[in-house]
C-alpha atoms as a PDB file:
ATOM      1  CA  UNK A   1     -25.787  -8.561 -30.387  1.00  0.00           C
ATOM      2  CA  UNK A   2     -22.993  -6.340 -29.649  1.00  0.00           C
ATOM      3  CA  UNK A   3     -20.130  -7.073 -26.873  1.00  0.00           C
ATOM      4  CA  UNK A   4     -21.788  -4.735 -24.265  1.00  0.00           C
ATOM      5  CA  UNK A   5     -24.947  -6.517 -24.975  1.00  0.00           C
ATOM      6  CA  UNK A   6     -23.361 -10.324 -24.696  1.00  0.00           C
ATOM      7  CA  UNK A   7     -21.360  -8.773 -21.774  1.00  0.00           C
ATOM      8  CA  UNK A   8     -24.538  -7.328 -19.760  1.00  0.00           C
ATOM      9  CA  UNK A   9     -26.512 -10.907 -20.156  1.00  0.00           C
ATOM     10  CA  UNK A  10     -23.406 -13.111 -18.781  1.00  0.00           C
ATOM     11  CA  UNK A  11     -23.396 -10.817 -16.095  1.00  0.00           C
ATOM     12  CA  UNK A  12     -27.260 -10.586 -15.604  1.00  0.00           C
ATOM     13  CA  UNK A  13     -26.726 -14.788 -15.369  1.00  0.00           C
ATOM     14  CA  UNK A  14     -23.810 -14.356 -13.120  1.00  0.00           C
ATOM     15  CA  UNK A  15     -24.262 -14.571  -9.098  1.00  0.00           C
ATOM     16  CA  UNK A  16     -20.259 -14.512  -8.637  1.00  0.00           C
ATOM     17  CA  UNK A  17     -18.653 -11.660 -10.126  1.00  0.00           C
ATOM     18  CA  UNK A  18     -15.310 -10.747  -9.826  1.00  0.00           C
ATOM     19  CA  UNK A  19     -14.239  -7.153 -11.009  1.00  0.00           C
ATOM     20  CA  UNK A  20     -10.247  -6.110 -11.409  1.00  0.00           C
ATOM     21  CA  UNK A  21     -10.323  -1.957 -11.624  1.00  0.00           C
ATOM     22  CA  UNK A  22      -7.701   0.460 -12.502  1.00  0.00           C
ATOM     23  CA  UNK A  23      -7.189   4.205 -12.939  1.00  0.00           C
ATOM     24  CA  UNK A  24     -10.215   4.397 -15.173  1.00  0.00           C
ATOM     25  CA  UNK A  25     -12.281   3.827 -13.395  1.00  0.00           C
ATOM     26  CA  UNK A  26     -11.407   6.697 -10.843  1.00  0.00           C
ATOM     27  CA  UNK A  27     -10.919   9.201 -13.851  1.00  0.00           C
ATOM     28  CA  UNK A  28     -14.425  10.018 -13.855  1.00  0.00           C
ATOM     29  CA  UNK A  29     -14.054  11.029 -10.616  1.00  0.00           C
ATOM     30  CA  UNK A  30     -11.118  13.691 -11.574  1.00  0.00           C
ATOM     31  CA  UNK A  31      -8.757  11.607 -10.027  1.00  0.00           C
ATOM     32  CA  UNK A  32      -5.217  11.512 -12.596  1.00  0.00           C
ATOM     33  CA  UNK A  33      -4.527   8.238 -14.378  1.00  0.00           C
ATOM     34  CA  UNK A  34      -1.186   6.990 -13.020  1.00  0.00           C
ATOM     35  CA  UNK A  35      -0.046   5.476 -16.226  1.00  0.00           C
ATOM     36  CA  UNK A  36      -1.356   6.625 -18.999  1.00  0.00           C
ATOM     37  CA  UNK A  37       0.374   8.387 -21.869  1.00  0.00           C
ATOM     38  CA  UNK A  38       0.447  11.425 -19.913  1.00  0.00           C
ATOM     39  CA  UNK A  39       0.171   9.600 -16.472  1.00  0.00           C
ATOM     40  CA  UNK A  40       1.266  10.531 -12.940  1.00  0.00           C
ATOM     41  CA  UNK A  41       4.560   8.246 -13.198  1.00  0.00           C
ATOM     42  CA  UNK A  42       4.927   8.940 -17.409  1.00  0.00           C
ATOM     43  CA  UNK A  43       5.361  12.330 -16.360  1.00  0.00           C
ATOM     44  CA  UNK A  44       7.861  12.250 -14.027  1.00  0.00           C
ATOM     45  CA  UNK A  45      10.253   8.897 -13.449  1.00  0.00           C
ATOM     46  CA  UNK A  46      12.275  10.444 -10.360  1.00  0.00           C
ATOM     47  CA  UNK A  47       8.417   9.936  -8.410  1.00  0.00           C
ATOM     48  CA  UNK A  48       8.859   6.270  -8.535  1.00  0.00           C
ATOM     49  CA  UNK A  49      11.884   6.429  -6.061  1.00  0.00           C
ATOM     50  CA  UNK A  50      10.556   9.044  -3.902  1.00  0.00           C
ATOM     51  CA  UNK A  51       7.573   6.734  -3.044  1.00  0.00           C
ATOM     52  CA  UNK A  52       9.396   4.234  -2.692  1.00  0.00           C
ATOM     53  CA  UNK A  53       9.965   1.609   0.672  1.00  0.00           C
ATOM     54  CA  UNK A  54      14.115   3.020   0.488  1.00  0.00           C
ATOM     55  CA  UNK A  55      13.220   6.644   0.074  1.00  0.00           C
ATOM     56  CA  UNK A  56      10.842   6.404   2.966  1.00  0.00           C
ATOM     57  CA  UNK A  57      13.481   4.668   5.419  1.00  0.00           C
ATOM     58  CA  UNK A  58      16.269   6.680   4.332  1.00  0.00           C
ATOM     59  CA  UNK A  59      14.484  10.044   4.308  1.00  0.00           C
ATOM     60  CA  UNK A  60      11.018  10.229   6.061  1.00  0.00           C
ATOM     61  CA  UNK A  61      10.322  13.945   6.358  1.00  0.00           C
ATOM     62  CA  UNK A  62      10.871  14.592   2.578  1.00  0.00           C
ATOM     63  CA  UNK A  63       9.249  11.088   1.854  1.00  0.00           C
ATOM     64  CA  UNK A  64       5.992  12.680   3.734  1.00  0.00           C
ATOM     65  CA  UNK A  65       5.991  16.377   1.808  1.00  0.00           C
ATOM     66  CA  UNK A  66       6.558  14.628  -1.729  1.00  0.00           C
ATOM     67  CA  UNK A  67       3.934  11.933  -0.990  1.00  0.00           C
ATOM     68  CA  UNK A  68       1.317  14.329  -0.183  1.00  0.00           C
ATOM     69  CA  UNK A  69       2.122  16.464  -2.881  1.00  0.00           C
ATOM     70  CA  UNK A  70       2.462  13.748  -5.347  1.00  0.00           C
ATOM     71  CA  UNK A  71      -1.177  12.162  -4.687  1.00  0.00           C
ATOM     72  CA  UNK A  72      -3.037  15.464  -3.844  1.00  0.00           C
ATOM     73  CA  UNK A  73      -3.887  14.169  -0.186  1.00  0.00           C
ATOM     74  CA  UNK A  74      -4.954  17.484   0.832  1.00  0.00           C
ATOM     75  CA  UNK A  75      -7.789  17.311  -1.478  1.00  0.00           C
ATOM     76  CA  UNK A  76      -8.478  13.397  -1.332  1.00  0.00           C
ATOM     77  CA  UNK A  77     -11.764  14.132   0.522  1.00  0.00           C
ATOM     78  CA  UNK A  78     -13.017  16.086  -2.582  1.00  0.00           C
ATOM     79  CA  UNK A  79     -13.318  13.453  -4.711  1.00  0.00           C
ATOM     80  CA  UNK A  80     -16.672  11.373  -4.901  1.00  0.00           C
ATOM     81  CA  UNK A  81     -17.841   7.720  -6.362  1.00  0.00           C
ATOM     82  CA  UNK A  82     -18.608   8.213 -10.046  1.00  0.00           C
ATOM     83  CA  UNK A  83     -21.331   6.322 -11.456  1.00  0.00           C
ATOM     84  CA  UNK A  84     -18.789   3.275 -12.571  1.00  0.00           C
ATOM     85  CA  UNK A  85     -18.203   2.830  -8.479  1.00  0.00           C
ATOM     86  CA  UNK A  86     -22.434   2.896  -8.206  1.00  0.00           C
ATOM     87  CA  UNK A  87     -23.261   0.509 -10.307  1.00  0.00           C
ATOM     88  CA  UNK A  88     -20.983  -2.102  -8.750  1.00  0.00           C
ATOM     89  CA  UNK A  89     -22.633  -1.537  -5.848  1.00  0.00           C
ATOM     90  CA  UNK A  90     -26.165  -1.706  -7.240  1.00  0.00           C
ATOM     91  CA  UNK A  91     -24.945  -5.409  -8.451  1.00  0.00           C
ATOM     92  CA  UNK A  92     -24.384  -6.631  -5.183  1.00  0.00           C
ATOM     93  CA  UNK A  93     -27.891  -4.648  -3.848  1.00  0.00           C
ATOM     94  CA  UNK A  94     -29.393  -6.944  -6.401  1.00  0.00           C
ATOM     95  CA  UNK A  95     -27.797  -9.512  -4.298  1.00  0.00           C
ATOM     96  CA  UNK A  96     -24.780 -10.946  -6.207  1.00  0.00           C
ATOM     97  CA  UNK A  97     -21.710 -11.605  -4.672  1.00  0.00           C
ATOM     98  CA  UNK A  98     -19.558  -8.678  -5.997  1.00  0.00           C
ATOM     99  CA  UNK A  99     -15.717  -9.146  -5.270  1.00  0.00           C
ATOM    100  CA  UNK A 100     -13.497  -6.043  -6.620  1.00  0.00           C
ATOM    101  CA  UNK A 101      -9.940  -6.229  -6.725  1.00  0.00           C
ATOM    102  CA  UNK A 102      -8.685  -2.503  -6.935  1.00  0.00           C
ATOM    103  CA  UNK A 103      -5.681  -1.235  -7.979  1.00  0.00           C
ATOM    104  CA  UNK A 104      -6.452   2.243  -7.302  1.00  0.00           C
ATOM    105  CA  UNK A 105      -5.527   3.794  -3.837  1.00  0.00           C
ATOM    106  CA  UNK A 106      -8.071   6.293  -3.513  1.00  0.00           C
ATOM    107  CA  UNK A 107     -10.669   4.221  -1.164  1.00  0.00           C
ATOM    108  CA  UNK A 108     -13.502   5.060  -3.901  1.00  0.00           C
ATOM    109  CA  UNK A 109     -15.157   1.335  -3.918  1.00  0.00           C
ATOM    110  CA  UNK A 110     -15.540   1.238   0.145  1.00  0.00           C
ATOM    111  CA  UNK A 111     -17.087   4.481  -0.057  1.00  0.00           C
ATOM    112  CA  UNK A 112     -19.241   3.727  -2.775  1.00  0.00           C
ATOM    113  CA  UNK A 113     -20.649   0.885  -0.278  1.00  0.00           C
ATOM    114  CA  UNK A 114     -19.135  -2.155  -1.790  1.00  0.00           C
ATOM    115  CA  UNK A 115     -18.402  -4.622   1.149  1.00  0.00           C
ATOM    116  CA  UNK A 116     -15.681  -7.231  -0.465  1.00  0.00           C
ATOM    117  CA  UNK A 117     -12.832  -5.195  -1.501  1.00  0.00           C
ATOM    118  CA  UNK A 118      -9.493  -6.001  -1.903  1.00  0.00           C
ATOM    119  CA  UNK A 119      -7.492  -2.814  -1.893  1.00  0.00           C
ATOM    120  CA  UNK A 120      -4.407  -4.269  -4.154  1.00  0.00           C
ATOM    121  CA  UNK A 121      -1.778  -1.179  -3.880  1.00  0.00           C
ATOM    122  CA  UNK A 122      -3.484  -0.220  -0.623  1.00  0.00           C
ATOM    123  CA  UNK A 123      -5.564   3.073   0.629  1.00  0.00           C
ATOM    124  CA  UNK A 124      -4.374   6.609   0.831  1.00  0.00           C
ATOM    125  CA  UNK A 125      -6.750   7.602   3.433  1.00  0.00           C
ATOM    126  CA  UNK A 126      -4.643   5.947   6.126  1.00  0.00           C
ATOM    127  CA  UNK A 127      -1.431   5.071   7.450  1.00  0.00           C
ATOM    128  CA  UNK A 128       0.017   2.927  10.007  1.00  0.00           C
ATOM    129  CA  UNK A 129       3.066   3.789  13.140  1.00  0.00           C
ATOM    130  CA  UNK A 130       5.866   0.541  11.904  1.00  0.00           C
ATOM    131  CA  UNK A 131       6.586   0.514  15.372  1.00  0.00           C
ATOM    132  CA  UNK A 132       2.976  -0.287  17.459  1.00  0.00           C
ATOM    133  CA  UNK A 133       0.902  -0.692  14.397  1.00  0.00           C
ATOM    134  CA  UNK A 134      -1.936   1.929  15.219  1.00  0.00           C
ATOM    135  CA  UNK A 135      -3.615   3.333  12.252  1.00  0.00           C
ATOM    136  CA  UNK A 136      -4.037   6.717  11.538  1.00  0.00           C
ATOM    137  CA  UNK A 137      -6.902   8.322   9.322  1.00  0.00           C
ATOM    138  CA  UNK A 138      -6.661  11.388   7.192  1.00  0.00           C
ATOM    139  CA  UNK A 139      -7.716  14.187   9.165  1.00  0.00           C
ATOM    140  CA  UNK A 140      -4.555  13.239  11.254  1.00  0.00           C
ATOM    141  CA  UNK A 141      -2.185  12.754   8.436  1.00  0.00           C
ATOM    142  CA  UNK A 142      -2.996  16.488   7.157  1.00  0.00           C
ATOM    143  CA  UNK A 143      -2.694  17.677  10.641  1.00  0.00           C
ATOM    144  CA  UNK A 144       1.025  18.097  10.725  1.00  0.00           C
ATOM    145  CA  UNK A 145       3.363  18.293   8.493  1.00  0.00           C
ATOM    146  CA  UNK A 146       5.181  14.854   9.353  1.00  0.00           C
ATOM    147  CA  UNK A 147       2.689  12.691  11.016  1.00  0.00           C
ATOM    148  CA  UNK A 148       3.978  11.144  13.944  1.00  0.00           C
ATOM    149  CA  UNK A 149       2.753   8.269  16.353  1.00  0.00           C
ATOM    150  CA  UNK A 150       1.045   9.805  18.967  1.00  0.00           C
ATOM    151  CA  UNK A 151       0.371   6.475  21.355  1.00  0.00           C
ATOM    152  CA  UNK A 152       2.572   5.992  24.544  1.00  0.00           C
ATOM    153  CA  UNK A 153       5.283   8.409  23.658  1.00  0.00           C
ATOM    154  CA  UNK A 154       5.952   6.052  20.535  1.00  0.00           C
ATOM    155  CA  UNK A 155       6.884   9.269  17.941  1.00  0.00           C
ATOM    156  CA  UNK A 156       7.857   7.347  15.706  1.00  0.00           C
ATOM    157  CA  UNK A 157       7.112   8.579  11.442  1.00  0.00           C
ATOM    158  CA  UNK A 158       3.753   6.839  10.382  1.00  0.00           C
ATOM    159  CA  UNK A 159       4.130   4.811   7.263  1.00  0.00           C
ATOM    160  CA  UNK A 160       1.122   5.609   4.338  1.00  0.00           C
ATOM    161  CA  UNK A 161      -1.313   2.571   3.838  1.00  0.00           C
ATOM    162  CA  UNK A 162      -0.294   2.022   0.156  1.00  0.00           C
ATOM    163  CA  UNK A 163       2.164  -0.012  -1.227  1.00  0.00           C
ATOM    164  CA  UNK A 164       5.368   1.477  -1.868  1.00  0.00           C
ATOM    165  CA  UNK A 165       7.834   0.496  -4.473  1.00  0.00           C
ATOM    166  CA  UNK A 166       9.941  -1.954  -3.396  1.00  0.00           C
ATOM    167  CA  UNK A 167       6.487  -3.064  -1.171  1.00  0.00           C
ATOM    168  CA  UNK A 168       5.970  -7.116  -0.836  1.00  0.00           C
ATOM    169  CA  UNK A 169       2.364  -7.176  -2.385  1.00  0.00           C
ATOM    170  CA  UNK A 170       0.478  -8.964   0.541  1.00  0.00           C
ATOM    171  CA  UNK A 171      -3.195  -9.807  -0.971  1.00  0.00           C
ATOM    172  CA  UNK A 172      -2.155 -11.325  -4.223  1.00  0.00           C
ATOM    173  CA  UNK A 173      -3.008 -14.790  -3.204  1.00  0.00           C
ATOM    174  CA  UNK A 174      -6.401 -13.644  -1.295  1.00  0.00           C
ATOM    175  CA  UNK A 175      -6.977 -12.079  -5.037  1.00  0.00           C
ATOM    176  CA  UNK A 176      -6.186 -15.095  -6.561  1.00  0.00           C
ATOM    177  CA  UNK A 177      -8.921 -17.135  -4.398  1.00  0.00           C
ATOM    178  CA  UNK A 178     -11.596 -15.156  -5.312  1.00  0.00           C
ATOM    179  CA  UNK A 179     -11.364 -14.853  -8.815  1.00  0.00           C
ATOM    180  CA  UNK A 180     -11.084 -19.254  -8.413  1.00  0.00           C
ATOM    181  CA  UNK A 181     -14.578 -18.507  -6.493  1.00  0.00           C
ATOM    182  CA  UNK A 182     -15.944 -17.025  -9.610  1.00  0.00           C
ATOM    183  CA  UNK A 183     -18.646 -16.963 -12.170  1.00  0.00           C
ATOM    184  CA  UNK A 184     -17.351 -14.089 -14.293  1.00  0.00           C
ATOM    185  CA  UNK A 185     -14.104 -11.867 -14.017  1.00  0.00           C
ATOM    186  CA  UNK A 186     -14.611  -8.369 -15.417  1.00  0.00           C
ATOM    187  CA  UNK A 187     -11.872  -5.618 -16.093  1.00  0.00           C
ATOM    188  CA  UNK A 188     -11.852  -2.228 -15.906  1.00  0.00           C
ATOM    189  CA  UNK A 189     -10.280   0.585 -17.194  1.00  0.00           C
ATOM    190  CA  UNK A 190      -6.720  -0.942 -16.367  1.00  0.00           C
ATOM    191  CA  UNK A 191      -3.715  -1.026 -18.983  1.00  0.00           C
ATOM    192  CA  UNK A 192      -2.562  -4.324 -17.297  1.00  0.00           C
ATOM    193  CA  UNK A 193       0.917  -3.213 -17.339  1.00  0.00           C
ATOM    194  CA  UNK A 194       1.934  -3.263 -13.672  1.00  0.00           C
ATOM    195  CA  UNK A 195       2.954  -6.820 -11.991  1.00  0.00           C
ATOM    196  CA  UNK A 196       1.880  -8.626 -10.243  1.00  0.00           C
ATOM    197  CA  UNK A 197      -1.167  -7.420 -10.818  1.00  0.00           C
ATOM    198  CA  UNK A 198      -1.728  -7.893 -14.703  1.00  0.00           C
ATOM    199  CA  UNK A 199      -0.936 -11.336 -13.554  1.00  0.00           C
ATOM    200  CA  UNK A 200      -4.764 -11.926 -12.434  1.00  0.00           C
ATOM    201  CA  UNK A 201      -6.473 -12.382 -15.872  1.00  0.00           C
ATOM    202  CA  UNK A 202      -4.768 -15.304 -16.257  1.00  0.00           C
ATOM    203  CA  UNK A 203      -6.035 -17.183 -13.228  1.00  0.00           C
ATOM    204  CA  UNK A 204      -9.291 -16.500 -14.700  1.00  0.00           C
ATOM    205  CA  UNK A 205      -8.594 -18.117 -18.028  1.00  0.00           C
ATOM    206  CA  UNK A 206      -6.608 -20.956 -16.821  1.00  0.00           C
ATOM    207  CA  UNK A 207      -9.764 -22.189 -15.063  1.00  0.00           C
ATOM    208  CA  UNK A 208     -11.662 -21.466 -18.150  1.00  0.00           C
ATOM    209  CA  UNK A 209     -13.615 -19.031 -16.276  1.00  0.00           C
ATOM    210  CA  UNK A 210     -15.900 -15.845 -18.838  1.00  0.00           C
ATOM    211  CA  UNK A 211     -13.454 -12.897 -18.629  1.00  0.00           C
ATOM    212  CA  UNK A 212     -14.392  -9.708 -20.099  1.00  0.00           C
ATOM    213  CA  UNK A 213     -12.259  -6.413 -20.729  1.00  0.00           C
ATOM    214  CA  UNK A 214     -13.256  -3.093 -20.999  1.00  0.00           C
ATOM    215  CA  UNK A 215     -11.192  -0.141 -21.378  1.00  0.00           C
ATOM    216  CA  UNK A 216     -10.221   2.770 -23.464  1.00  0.00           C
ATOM    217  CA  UNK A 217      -6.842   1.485 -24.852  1.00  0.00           C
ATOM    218  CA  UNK A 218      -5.670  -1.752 -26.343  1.00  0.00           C
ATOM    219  CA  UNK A 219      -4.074  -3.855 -23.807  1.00  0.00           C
ATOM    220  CA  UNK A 220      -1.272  -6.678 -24.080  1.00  0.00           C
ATOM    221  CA  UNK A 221      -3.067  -9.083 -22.823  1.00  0.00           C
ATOM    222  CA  UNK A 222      -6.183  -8.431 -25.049  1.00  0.00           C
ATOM    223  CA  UNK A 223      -5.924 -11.976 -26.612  1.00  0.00           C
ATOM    224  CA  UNK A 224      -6.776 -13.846 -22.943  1.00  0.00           C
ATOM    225  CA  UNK A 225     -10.516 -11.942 -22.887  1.00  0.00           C
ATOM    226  CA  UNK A 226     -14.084 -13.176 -23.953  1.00  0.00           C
ATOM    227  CA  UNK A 227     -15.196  -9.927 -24.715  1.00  0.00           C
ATOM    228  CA  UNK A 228     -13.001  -7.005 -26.002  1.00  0.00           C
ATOM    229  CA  UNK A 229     -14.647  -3.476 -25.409  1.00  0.00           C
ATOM    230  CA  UNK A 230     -12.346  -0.398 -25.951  1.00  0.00           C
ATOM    231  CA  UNK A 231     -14.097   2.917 -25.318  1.00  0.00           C
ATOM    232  CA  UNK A 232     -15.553   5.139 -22.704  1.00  0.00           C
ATOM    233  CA  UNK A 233     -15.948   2.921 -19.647  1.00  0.00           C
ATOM    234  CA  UNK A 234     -18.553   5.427 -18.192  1.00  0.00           C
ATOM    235  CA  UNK A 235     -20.672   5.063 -21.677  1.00  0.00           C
ATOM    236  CA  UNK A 236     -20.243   1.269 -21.702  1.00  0.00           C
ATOM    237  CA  UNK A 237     -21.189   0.695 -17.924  1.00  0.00           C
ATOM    238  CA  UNK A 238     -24.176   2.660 -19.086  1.00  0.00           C
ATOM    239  CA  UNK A 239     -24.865   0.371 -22.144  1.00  0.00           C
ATOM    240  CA  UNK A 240     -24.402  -2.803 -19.583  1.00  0.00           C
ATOM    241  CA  UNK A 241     -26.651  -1.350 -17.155  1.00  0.00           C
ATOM    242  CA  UNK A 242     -29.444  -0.552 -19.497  1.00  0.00           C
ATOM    243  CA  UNK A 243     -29.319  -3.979 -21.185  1.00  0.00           C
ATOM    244  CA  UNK A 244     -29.619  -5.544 -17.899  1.00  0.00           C
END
């Protein structure tokens, strides 16, 4: 029995499934991988200060044109669930308790239908005034070209719904509970290279809890998983799904 195979029966057997998901598994989608070889922040190092929480405070307007040029924004409402996003949420039509714990910003998994996810790094659809904490969505964000707080005369420069760098990461423990909760932890199509993040795995695997990776590339932490799959994700999740 291959890995896909062994993989696709633990989770046919599973009712609790956790699932961690990176940049692969919005590639499919045509979103860019952020940190791959030829990644959004490979590319280009200078990008990690001008989304960062001290470029944003010390220069909002700026902050605002290289953000949405940066992640595309104008075109965010282009891109659609792939069939990766799909079948996570046929799992949990089949009635399992799906949990996914998403790195990726792009709000893919909520649109997809999934109802327990944990947006890690945050959303890019929205943003949020610092100063009354009303929430913006993206139709209003693309409106002008520095969004502003429009309640009360507040005017103040709306802050985007992602975590910056130099961001306190504010769901890692809520993260950590529900992989505790669970019968199987699944990744996909991350590099486990960003903290705290890559951190996760290892809740799983101190509570000797199945863990399963799949993703194109070799990982450093490859040594922690069950099951080892490195290829397509898109082919695999098809393997898994047929199996099941």
């Amino acid at each position: 029995m291959s890995q896909a195979e062994e993989l696709a029966v633990m989770m046919k057997n599973s009712n609790r499934i956790t699932f961690l998901t990176g940049a692969g598994v919005s590639t499919a989608s045509g979103i860019p991988d952020f940190r791959s070889t030829n990644g959004l922040w490979t590319e280009d190092k200078s990008r990690e200060y001008y989304m960062s929480r001290q470029y944003f405070m010390k220069n909002p307007e700026d902050f605002w044109h290289k953000y949405k040029e940066i992640f595309r924004v104008k075109i965010l409402k282009n891109y659609q669930p792939n069939k990766v996003h799909l079948f996570l949420k046929a799992l949990e039509d089949q009635g399992k308790d799906i949990t996914i714990i998403t790195q990726n910003v792009d709000g893919l998994h909520g649109h997809a239908g999934n109802q327990h996810v944990l947006e890690y790094h945050g959303n890019l659809n929205t943003a949020t005034c610092p100063m009354c904490q009303t929430t913006y969505e993206l139709d209003y964000l693309l409106h002008s070209y520095v969004p502003l707080c429009n309640q009360n005369g507040c005017g103040d420069v709306l802050k985007p719904d992602i975590v910056l760098f130099g961001d306190p990461i504010t769901l890692h423990e809520q993260a950590v509970y529900a992989i505790r909760q669970s019968d199987l932890v699944v990744v996909l199509g991350t590099s486990l290279m960003v903290t705290p993040f890559s951190l996760l795995p290892y809740t799983a695997a101190e509570m000797k809890i199945p863990i399963a990776l799949i993703n194109r590339d070799a990982t450093p932490m490859d040594g922690l998983f069950n099951w080892i799959i490195h290829d397509d994700l898109l082919n695999t999740m098809e393997k898994i799904k047929g199996t099941m």
